[in-house]
N, C-alpha and C. Protein backbone atom coordinates (compact mmCIF):
# COMPACT_ATOMS: atom_id res chain seq x y z
N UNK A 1 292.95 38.80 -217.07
CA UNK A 1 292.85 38.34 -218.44
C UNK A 1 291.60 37.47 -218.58
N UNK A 2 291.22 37.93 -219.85
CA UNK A 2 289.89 37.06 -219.95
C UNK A 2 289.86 35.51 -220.89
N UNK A 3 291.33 35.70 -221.46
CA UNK A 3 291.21 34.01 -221.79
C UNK A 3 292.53 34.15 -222.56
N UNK A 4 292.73 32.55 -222.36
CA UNK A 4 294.36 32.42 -222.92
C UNK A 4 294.78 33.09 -224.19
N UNK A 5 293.97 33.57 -224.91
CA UNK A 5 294.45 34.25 -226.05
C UNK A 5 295.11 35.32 -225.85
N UNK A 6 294.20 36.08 -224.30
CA UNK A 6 294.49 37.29 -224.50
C UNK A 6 296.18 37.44 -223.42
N UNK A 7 296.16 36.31 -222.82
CA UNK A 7 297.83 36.08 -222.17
C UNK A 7 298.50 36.36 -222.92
N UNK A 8 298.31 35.15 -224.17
CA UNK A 8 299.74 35.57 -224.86
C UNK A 8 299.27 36.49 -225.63
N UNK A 9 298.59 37.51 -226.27
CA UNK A 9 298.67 38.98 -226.92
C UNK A 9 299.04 39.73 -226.21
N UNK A 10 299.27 39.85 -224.26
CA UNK A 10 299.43 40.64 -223.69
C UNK A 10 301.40 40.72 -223.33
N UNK A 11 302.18 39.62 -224.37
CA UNK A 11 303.37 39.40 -224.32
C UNK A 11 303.41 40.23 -225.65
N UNK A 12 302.67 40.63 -226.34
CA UNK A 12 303.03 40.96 -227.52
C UNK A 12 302.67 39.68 -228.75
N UNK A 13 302.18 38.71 -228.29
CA UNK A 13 302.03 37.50 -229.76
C UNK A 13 303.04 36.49 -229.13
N UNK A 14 302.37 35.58 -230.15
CA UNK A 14 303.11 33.94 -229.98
C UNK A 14 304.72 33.75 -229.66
N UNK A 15 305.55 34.79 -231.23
CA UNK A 15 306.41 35.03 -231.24
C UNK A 15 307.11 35.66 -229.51
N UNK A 16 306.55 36.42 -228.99
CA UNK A 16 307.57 37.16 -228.26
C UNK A 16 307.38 36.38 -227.45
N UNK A 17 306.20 35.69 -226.66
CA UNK A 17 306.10 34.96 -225.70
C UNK A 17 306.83 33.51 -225.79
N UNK A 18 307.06 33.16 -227.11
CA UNK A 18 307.92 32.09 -226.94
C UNK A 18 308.97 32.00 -226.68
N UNK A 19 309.65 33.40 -226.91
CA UNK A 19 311.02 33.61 -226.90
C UNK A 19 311.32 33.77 -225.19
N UNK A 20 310.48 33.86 -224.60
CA UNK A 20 310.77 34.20 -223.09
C UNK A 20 310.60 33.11 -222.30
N UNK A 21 309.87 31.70 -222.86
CA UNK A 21 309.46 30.30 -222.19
C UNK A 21 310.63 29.43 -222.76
N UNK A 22 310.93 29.65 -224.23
CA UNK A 22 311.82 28.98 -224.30
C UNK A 22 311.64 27.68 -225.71
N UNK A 23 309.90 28.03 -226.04
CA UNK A 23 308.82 27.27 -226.78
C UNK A 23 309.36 27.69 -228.31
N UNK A 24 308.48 26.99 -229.43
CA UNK A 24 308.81 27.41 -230.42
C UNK A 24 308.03 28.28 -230.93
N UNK A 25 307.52 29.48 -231.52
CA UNK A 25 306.75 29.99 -231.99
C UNK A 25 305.68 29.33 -232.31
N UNK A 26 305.52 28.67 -233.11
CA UNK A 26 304.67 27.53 -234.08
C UNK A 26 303.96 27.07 -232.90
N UNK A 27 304.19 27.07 -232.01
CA UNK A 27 303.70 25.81 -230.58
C UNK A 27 302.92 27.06 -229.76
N UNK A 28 303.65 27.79 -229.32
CA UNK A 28 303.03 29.12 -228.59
C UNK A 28 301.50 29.84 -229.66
N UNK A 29 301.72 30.13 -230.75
CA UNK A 29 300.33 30.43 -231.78
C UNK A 29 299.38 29.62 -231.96
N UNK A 30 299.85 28.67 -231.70
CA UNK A 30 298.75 26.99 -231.61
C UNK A 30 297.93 26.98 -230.44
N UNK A 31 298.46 27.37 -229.03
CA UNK A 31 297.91 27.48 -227.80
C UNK A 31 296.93 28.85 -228.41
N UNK A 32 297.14 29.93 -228.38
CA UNK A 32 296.17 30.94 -229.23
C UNK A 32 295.20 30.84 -230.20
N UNK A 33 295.56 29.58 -231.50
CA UNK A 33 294.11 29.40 -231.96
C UNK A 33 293.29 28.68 -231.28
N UNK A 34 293.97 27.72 -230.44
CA UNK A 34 292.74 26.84 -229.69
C UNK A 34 292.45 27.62 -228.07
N UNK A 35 292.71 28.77 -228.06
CA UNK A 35 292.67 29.19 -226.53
C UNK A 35 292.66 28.60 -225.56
N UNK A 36 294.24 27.92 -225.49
CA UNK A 36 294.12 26.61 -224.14
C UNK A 36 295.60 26.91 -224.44
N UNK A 37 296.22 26.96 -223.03
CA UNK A 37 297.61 27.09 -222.65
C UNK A 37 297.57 25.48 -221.90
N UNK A 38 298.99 25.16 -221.92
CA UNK A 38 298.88 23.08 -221.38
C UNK A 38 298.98 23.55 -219.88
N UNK A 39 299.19 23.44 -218.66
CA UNK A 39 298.99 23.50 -217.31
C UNK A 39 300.65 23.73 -217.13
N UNK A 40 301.22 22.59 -218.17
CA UNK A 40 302.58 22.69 -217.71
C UNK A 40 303.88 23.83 -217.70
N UNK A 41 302.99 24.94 -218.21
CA UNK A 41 303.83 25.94 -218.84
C UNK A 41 303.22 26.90 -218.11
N UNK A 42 302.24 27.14 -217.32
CA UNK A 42 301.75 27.74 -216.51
C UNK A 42 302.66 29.15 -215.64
N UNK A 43 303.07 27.85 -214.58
CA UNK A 43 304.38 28.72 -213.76
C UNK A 43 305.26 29.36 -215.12
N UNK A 44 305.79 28.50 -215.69
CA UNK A 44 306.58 29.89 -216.46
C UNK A 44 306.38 30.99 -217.09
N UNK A 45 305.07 30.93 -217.57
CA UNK A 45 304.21 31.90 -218.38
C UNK A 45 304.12 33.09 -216.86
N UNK A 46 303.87 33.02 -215.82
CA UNK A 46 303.53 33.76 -214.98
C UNK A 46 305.16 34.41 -213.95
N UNK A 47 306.15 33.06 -214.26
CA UNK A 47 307.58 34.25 -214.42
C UNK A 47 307.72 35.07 -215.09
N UNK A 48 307.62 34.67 -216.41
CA UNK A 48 307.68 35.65 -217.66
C UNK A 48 306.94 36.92 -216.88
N UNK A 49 305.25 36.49 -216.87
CA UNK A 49 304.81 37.98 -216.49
C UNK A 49 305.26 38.84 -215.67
N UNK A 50 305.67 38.04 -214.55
CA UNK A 50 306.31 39.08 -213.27
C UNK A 50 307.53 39.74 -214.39
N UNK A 51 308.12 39.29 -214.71
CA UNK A 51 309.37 40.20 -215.37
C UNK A 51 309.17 41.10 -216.44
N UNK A 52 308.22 40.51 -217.00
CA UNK A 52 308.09 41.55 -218.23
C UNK A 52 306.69 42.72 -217.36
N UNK A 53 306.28 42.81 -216.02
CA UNK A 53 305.58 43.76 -215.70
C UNK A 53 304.17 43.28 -216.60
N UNK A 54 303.59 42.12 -216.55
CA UNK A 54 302.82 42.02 -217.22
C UNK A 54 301.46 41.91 -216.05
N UNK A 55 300.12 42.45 -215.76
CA UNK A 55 299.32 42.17 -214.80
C UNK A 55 298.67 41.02 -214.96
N UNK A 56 297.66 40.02 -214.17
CA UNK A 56 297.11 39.44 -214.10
C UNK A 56 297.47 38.17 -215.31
N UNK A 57 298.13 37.88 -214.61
CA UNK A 57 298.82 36.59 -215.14
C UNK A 57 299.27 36.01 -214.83
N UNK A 58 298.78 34.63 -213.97
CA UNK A 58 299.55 33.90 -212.92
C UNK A 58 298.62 32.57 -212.86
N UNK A 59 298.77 31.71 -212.25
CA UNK A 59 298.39 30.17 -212.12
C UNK A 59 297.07 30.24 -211.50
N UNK A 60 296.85 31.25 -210.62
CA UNK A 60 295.43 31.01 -210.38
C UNK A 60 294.68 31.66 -211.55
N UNK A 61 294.63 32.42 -212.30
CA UNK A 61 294.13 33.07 -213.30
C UNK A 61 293.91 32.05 -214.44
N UNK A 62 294.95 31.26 -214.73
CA UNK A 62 295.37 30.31 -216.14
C UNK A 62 294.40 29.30 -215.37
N UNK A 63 294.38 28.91 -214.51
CA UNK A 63 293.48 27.18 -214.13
C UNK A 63 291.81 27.68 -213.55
N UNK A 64 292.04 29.30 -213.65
CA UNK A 64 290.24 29.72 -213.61
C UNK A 64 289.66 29.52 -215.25
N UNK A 65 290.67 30.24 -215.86
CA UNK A 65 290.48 29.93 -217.10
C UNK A 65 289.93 28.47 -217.87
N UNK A 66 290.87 27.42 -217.47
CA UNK A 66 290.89 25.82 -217.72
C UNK A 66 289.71 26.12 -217.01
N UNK A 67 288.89 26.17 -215.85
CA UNK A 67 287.94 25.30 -215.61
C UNK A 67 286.74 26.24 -216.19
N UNK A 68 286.73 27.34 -216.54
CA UNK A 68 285.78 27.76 -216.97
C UNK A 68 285.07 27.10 -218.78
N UNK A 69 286.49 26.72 -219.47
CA UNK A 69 286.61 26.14 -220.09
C UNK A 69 285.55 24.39 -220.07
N UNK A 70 285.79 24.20 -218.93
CA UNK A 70 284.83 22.58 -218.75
C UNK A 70 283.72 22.88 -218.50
N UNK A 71 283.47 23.67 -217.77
CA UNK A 71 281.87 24.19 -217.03
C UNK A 71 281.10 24.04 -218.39
C-alpha cells in the first residue's frame, strides 16, 4: 500500500473498516482525509487484514508510511 488512504479503501471505506476495529465511522474517514492512521490502531488494522485476506497491510508497512510522512 502506498499510503494510509489507500489501507482503509482497501477494506472497502471508512465505514467497513470501522466496523472490523471496533472505531466509529466518523473517526476511521478522518484518518483518510488526513492520510495518517494513529500508531495505536496499527496491530489491529493488520488483524483485520490477515482476516479479511487483505495484502500488504501490516505494522511494518503503516510505520514506513509514518516515517515517510516526516522525511
Amino acid at each position: 500500500m502506498k499510503s494510509f488512504r489507500a489501507i482503509i479503501d482497501a477494506f472497502g471505506g471508512g465505514a467497513a473498516l470501522a466496523h472490523l476495529i471496533g472505531q466509529k465511522p466518523v473517526t476511521v474517514r478522518a484518518w483518510g482525509q488526513r492520510d495518517r492512521i494513529p500508531p495505536e490502531h496499527w496491530v489491529c488494522i493488520e488483524k483485520a487484514a490477515k482476516a479479511e485476506c487483505i495484502r500488504g497491510v501490516d505494522v511494518k508497512q503503516m510505520a514506513k508510511l509514518a516515517g515517510e510522512r516526516v522525511s
